[in-house]
N, C-alpha and C. Protein backbone atom coordinates (compact mmCIF):
# COMPACT_ATOMS: atom_id res chain seq x y z
N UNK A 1 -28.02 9.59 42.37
CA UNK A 1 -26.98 9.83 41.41
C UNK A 1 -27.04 11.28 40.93
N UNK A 2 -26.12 12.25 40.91
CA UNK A 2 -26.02 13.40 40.60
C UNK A 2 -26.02 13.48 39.15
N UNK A 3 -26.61 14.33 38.71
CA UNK A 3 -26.54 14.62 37.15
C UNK A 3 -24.77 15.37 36.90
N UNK A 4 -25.22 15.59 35.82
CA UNK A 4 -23.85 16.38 34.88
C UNK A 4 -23.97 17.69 35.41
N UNK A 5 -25.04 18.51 35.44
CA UNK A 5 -25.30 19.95 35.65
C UNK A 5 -24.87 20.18 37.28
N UNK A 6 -25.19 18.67 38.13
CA UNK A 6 -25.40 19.25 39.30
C UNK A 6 -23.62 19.20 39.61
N UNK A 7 -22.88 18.54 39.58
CA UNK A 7 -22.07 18.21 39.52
C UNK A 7 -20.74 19.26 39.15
N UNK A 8 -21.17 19.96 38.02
CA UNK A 8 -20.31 21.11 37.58
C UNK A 8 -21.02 22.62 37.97
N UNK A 9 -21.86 22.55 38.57
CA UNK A 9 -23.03 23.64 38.87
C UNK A 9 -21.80 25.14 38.37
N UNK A 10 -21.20 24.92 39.11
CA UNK A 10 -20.18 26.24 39.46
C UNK A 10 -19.30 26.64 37.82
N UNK A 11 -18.86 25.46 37.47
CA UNK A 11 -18.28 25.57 36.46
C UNK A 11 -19.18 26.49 34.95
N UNK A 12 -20.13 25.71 34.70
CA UNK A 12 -21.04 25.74 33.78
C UNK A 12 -21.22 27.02 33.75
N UNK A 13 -21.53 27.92 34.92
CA UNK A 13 -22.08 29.29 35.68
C UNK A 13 -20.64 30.02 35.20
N UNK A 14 -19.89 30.19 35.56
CA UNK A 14 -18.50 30.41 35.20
C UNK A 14 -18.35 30.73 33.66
N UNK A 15 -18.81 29.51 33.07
CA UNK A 15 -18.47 29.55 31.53
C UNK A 15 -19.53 30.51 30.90
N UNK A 16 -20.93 30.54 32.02
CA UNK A 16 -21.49 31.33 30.77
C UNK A 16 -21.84 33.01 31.35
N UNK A 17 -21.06 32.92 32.18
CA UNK A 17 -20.74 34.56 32.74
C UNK A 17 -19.27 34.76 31.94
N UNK A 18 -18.14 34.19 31.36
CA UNK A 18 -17.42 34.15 30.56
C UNK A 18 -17.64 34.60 29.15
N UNK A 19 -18.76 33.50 28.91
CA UNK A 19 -19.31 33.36 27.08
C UNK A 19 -19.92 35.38 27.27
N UNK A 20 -20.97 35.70 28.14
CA UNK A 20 -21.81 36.72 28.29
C UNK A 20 -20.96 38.27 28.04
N UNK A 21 -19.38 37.82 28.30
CA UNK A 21 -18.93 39.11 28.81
C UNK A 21 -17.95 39.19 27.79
N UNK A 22 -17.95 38.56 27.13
CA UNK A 22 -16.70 38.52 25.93
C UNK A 22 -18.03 38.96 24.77
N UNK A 23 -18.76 38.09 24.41
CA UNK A 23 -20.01 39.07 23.28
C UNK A 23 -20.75 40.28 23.72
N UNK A 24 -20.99 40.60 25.09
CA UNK A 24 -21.74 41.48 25.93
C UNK A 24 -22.11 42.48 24.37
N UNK A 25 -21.04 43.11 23.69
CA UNK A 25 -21.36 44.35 23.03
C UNK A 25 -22.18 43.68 21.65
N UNK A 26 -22.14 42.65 21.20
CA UNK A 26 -22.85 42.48 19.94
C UNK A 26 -23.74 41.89 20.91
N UNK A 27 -24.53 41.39 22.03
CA UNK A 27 -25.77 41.03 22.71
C UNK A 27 -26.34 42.45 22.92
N UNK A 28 -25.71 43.47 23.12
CA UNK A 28 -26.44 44.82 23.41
C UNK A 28 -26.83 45.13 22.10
N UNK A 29 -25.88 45.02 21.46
CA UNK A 29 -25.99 45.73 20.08
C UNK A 29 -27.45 45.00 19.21
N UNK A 30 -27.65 43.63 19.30
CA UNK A 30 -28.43 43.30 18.82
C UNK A 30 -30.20 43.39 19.15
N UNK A 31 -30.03 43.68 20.48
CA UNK A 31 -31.05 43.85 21.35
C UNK A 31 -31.36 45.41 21.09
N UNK A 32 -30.20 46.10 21.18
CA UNK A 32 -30.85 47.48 20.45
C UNK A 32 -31.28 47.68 19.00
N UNK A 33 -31.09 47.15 17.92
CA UNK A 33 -31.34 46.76 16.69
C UNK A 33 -32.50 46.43 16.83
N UNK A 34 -32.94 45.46 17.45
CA UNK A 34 -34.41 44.26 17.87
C UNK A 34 -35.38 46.32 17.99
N UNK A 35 -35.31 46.41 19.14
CA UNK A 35 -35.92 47.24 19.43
C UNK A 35 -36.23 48.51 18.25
N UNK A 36 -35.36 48.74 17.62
CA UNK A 36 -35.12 50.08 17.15
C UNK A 36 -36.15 49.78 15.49
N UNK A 37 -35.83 48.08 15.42
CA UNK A 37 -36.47 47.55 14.35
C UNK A 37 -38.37 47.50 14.39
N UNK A 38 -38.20 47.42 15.79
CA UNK A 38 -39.83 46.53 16.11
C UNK A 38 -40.69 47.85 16.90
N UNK A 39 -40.03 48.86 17.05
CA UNK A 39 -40.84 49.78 18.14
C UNK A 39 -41.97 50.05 17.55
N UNK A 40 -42.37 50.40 16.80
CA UNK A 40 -43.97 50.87 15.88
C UNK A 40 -44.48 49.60 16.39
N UNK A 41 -44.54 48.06 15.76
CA UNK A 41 -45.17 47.40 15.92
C UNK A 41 -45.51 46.38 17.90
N UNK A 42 -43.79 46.94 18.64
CA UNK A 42 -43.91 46.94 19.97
C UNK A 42 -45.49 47.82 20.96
N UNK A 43 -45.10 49.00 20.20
CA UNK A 43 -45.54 50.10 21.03
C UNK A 43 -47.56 49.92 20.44
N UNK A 44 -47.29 49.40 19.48
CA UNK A 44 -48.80 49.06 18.70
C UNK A 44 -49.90 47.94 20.01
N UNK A 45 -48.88 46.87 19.66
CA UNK A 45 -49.11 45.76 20.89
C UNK A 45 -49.38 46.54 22.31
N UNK A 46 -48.54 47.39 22.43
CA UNK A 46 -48.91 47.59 24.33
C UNK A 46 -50.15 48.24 24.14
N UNK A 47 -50.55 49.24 23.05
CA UNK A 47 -51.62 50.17 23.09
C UNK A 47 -52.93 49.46 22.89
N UNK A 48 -52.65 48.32 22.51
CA UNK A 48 -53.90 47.32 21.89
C UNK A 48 -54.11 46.67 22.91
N UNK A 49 -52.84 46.21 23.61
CA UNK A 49 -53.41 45.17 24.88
C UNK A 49 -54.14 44.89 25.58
N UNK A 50 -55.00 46.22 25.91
CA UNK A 50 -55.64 46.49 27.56
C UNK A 50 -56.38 46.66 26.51
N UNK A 51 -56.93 47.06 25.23
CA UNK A 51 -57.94 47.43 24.78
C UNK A 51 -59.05 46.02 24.86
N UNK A 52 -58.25 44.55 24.75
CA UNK A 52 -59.03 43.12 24.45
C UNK A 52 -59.75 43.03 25.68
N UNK A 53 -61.00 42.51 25.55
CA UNK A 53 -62.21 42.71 26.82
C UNK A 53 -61.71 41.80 27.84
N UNK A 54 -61.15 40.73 27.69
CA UNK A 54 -60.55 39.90 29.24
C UNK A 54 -59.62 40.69 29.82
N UNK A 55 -58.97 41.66 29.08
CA UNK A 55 -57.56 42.46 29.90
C UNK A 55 -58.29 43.66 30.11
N UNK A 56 -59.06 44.25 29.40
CA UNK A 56 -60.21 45.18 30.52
C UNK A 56 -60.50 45.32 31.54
N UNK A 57 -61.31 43.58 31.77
CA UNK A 57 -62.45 43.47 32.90
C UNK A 57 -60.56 43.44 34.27
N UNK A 58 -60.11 42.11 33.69
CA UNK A 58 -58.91 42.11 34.66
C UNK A 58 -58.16 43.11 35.14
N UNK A 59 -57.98 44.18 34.20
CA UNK A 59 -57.19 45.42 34.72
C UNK A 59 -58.19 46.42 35.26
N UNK A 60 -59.05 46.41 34.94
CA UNK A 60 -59.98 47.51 36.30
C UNK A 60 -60.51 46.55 37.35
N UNK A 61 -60.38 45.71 37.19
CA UNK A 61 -61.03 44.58 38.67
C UNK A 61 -59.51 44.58 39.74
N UNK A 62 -58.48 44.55 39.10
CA UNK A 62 -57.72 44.62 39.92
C UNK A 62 -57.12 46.13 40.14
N UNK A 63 -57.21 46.85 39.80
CA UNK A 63 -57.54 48.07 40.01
C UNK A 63 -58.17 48.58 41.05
N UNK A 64 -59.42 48.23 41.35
CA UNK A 64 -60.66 48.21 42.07
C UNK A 64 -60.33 47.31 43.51
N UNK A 65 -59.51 46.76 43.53
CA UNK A 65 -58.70 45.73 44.85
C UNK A 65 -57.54 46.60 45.05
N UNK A 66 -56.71 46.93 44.51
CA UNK A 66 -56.15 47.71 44.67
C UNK A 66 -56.29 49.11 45.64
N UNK A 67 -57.54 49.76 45.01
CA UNK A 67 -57.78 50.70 45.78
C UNK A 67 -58.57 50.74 47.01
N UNK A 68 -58.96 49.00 47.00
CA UNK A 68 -59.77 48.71 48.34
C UNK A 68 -61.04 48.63 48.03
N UNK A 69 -61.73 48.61 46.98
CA UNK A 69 -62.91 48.20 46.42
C UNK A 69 -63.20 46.89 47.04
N UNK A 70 -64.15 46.37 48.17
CA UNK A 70 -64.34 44.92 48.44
C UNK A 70 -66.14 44.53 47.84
N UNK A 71 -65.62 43.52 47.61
CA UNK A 71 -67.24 43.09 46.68
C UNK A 71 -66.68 40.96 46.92
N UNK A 72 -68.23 41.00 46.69
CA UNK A 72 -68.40 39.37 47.03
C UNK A 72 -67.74 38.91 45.56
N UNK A 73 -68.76 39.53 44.40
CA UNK A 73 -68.53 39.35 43.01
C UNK A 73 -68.30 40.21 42.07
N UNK A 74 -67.33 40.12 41.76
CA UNK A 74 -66.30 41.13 40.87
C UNK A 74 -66.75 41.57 39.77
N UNK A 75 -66.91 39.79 39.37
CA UNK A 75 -67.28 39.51 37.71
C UNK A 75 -68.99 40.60 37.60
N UNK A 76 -69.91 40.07 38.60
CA UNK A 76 -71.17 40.92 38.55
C UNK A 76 -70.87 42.68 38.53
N UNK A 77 -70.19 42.44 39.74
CA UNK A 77 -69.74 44.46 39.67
C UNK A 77 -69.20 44.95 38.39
N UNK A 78 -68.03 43.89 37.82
CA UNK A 78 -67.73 44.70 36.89
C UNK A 78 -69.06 44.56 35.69
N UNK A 79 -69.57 43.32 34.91
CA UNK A 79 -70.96 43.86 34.49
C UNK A 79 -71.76 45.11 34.82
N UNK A 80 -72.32 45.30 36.01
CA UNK A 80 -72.95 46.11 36.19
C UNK A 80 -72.37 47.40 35.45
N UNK A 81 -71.30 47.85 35.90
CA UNK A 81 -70.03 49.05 35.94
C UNK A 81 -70.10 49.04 34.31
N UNK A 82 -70.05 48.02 33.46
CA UNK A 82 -70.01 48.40 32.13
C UNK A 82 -71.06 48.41 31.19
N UNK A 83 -72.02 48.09 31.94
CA UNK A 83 -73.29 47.98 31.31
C UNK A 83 -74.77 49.51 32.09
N UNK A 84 -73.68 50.32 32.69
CA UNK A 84 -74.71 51.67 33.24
C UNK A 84 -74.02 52.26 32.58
N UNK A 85 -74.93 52.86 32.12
CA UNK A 85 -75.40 53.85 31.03
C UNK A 85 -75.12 55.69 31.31
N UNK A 86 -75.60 55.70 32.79
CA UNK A 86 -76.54 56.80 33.36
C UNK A 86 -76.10 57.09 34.84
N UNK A 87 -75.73 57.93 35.22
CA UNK A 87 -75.16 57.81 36.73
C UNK A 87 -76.70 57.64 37.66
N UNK A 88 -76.30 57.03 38.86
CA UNK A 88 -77.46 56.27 39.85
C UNK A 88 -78.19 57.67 40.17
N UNK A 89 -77.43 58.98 40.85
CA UNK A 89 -77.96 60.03 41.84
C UNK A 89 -78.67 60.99 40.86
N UNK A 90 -77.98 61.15 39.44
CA UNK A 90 -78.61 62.59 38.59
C UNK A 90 -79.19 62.04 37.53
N UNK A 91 -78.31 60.52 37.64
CA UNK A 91 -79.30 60.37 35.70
C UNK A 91 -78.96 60.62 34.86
N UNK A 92 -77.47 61.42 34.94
CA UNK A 92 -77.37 62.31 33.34
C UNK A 92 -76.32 60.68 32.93
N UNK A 93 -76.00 61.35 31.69
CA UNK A 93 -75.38 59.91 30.78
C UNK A 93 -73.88 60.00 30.83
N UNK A 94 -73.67 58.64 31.07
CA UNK A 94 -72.39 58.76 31.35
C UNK A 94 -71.53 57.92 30.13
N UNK A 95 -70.03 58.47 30.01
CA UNK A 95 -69.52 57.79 28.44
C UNK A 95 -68.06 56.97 29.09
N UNK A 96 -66.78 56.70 28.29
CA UNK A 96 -66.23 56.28 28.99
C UNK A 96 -65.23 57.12 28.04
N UNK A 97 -64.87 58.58 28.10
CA UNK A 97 -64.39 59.69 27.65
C UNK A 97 -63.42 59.89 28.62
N UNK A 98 -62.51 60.88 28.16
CA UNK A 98 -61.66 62.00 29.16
C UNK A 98 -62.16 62.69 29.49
N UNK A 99 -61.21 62.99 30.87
CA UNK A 99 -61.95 64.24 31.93
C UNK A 99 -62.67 63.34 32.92
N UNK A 100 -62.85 64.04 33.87
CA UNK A 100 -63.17 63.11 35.57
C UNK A 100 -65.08 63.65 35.15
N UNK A 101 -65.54 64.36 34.79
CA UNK A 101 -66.89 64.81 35.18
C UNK A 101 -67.85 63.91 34.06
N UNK A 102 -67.46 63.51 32.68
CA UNK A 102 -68.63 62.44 32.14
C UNK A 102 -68.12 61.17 32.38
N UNK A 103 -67.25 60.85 32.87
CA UNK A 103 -66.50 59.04 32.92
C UNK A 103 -67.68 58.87 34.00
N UNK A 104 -67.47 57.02 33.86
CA UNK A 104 -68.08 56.44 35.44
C UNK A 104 -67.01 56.36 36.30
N UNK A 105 -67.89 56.31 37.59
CA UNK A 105 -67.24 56.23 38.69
C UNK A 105 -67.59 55.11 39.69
N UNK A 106 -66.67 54.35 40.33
CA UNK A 106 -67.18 53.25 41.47
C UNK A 106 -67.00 54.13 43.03
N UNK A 107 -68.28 54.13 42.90
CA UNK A 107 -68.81 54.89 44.63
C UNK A 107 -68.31 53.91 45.46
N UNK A 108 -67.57 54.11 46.42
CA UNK A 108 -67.40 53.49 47.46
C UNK A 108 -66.95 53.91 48.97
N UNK A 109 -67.56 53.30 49.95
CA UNK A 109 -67.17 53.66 51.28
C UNK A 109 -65.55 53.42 51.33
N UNK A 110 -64.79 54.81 51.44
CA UNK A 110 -63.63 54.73 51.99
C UNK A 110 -63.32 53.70 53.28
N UNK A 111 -63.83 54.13 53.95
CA UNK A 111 -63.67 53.30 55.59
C UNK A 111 -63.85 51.58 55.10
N UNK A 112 -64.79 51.24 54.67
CA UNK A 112 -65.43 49.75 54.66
C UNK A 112 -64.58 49.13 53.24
N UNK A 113 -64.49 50.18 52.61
CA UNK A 113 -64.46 49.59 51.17
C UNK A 113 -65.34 49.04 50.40
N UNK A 114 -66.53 49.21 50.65
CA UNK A 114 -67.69 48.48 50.44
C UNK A 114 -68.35 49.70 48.78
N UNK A 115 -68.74 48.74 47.90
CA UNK A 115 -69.35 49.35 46.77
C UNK A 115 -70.59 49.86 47.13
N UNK A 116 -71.19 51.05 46.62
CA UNK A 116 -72.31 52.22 46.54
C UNK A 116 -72.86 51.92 45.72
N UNK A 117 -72.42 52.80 44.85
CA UNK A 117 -72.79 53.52 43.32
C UNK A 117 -71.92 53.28 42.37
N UNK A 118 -72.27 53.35 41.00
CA UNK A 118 -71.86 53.78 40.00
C UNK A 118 -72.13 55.46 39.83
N UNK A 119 -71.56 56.28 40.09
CA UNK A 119 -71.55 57.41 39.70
C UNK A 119 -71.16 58.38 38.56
N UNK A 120 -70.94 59.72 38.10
CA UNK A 120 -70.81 60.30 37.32
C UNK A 120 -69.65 61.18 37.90
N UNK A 121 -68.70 62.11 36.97
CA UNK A 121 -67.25 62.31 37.80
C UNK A 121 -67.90 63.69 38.94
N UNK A 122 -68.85 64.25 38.30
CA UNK A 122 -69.32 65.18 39.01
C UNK A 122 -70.18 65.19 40.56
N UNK A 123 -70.98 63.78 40.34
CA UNK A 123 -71.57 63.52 41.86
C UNK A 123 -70.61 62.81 42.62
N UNK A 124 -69.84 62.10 42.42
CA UNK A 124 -68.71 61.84 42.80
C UNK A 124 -68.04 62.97 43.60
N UNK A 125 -67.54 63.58 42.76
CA UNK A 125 -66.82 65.03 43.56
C UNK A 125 -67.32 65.61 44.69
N UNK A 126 -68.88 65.95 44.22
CA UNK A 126 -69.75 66.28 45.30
C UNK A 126 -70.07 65.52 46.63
N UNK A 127 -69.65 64.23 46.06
CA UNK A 127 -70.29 63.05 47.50
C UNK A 127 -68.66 63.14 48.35
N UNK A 128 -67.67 63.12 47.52
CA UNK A 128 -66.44 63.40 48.33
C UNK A 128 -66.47 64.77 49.47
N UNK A 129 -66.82 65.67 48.71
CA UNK A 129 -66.61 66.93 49.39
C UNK A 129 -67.72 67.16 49.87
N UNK A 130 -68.67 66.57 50.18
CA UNK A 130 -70.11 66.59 51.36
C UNK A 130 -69.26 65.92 52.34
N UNK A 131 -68.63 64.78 52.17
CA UNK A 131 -68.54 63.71 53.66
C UNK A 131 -67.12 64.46 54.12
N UNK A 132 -66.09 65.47 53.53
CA UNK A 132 -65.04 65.93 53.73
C UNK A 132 -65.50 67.12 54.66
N UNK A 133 -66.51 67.69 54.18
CA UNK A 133 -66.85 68.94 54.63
C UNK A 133 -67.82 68.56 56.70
N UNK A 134 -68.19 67.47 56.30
CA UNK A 134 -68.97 66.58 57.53
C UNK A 134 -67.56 66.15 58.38
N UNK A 135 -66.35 65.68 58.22
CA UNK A 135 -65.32 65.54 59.15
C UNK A 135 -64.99 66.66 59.22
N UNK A 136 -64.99 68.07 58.95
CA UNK A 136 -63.79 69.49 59.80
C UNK A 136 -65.39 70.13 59.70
């Protein structure tokens, strides 16, 4: 037995591409209001978002897949990754600041994708441009 919806499918669709286009300007209008009202407390929310530790670990883990990072366990890598202190090769201390040379870094085999190190932005650089300088 067909319902009511299935029945008028076309119609219904009709009426509310009808209803949509006759208010269109007070639906814009209000939606720009919404916005114009809420942006401080919008723009508050996005900046806070990624700051909560489950949207952390999730947004640099997928991050880290993204760029081809392969690991058995994520959850362990990312532990590790937030719990070093100190880069693996020099030792010096690492923060989670601006600028590429005190942040950490996830060492990894380009080719394999396979995790290294936790590094520092500076041995990093250096381990890039040793194995760059080894291909030419």
């Amino acid at each position: 037995m067909e319902t009511y919806y299935q029945k008028n499918k076309d119609i219904i669709k009709q009426k509310a591409r009808e209803r949509y286009n006759t208010n269109r300007e007070s639906i814009l209008l209000q939606k720009k209001d919404y916005y114009k009202k809420n942006k401080e407390t919008k723009k508050e929310y996005q900046n806070n978002y990624y700051k909560l530790p489950d949207k952390h670990k999730s947004r640099l883990i997928y991050g880290w897949q993204k760029k081809g990072i392969i690991s058995d366990d994520y959850d362990s890598l990312y532990d590790k990754y937030i719990n070093t202190h100190s880069c693996e090769l020099c030792e010096c201390d690492i923060t989670n600041g601006s600028g590429i040379i005190g942040r950490r870094h996830l060492d990894h085999d380009h080719e394999t994708g396979l995790f290294r190190n936790i590094l520092c932005g500076k041995c990093n650089i250096n381990l890039n441009k040793k194995k760059i300088d080894k291909i030419i």
